[in-house]
C-alpha atoms as a PDB file:
ATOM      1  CA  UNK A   1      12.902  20.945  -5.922  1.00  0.00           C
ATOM      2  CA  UNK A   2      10.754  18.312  -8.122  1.00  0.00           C
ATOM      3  CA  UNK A   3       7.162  18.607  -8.121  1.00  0.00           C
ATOM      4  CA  UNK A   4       5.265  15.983  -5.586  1.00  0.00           C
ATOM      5  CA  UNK A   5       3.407  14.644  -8.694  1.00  0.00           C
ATOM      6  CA  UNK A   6       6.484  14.249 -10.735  1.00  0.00           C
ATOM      7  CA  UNK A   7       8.394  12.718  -7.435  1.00  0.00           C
ATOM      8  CA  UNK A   8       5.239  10.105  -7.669  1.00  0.00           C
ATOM      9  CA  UNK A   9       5.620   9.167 -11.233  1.00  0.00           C
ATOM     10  CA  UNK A  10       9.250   8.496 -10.782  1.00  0.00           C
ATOM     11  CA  UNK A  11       8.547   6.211  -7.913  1.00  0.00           C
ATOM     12  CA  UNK A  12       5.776   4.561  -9.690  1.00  0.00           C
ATOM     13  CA  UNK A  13       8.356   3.906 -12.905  1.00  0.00           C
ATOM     14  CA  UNK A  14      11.253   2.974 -10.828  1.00  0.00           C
ATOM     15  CA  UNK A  15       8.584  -0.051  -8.814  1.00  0.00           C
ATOM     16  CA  UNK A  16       7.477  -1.340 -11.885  1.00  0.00           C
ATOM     17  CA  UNK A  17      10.127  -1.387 -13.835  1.00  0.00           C
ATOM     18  CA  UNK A  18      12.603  -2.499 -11.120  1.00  0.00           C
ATOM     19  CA  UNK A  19       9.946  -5.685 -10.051  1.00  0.00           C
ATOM     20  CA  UNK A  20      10.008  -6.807 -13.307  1.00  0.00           C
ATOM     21  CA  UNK A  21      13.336  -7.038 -13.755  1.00  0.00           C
ATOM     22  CA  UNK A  22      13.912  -8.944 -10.842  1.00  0.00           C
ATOM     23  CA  UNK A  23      10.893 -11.431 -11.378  1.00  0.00           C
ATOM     24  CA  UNK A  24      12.097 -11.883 -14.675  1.00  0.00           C
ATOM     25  CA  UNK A  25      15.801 -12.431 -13.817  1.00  0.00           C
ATOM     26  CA  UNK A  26      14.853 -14.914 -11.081  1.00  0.00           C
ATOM     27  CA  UNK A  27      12.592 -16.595 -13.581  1.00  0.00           C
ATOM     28  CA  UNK A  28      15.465 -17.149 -15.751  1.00  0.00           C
ATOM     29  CA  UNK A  29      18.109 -18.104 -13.281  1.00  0.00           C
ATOM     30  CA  UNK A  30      15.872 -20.333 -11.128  1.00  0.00           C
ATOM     31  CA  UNK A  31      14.023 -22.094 -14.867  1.00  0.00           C
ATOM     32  CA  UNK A  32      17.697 -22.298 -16.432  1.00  0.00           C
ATOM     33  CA  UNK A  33      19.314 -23.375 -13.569  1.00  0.00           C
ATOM     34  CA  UNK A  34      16.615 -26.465 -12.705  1.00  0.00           C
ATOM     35  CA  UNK A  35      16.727 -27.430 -16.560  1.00  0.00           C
ATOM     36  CA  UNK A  36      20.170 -28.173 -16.293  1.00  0.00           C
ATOM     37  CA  UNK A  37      20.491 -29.738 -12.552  1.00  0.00           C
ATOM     38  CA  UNK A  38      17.902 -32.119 -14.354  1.00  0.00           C
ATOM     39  CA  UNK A  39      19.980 -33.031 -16.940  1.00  0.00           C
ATOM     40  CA  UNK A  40      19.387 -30.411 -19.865  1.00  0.00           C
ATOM     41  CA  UNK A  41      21.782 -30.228 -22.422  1.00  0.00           C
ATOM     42  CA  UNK A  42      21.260 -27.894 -24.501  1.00  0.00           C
ATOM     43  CA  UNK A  43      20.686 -25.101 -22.022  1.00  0.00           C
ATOM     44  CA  UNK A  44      20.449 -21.979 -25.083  1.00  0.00           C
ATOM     45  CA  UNK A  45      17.919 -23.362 -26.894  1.00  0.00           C
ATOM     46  CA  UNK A  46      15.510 -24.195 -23.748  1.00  0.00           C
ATOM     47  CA  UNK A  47      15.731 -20.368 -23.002  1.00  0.00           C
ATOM     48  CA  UNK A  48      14.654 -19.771 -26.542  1.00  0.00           C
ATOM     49  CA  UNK A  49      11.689 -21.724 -25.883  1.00  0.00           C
ATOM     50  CA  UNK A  50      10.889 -20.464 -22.210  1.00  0.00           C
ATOM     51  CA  UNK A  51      11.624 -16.638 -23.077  1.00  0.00           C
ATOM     52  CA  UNK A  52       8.152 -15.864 -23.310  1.00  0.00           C
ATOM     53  CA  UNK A  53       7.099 -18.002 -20.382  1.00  0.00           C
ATOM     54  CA  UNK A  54       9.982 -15.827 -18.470  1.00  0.00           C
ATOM     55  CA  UNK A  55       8.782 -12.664 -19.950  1.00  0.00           C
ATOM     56  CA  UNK A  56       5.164 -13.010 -18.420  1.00  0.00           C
ATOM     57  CA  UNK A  57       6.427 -13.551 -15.083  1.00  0.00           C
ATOM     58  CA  UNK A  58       8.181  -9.930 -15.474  1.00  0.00           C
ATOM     59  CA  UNK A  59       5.140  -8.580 -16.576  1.00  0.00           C
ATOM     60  CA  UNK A  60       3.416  -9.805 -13.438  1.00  0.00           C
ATOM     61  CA  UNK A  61       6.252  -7.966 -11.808  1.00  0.00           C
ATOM     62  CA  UNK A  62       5.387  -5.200 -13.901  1.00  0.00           C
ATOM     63  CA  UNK A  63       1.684  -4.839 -12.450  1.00  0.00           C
ATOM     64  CA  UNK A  64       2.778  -5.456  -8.971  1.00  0.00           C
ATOM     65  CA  UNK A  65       4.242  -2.161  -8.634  1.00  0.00           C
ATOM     66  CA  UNK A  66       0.898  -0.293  -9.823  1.00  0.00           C
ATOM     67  CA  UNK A  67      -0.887  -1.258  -6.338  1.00  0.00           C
ATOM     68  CA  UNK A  68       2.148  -0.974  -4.281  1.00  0.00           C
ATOM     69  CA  UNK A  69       2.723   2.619  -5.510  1.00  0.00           C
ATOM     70  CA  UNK A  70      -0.783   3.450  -5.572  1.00  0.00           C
ATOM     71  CA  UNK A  71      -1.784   2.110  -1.676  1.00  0.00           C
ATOM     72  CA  UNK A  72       1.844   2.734   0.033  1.00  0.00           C
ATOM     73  CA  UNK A  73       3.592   5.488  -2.014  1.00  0.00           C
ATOM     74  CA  UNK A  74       1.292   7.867  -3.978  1.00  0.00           C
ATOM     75  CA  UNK A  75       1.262  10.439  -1.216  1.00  0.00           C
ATOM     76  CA  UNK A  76       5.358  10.852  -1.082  1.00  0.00           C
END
């Protein structure tokens, strides 16, 4: 049997890492995908440019999970 404070950790790692990698996967999809129904060309090297715009919307992603563990799941 895990401990209820290790049990807590793991579902505080598993929220924020798992929210950022869906913000940031929908930021790339949805940012990538618009760029070229626009008319982008060169659909690589706007990525490039956008990675860290893409990689701050993960991080949000990231800090979403801190509340949501700490109001809704802390006590599992």
């Amino acid at each position: 049997m895990m401990n209820s404070k290790v049990k807590s950790i793991i579902i505080l790692l598993y929220l924020c890492v798992s929210l950022f990698i869906a913000l940031f996967v929908m930021a790339v999809f949805f940012g990538v995908l618009g760029y070229w129904v626009g008319g982008g060309g060169d659909v690589l090297s706007f990525f490039i440019s956008k990675f860290s715009s893409y990689f701050k919307v993960g991080l949000v992603g990231f800090l979403i999970g801190i509340p949501l563990w700490f109001f809704y799941y802390r006590n599992i």
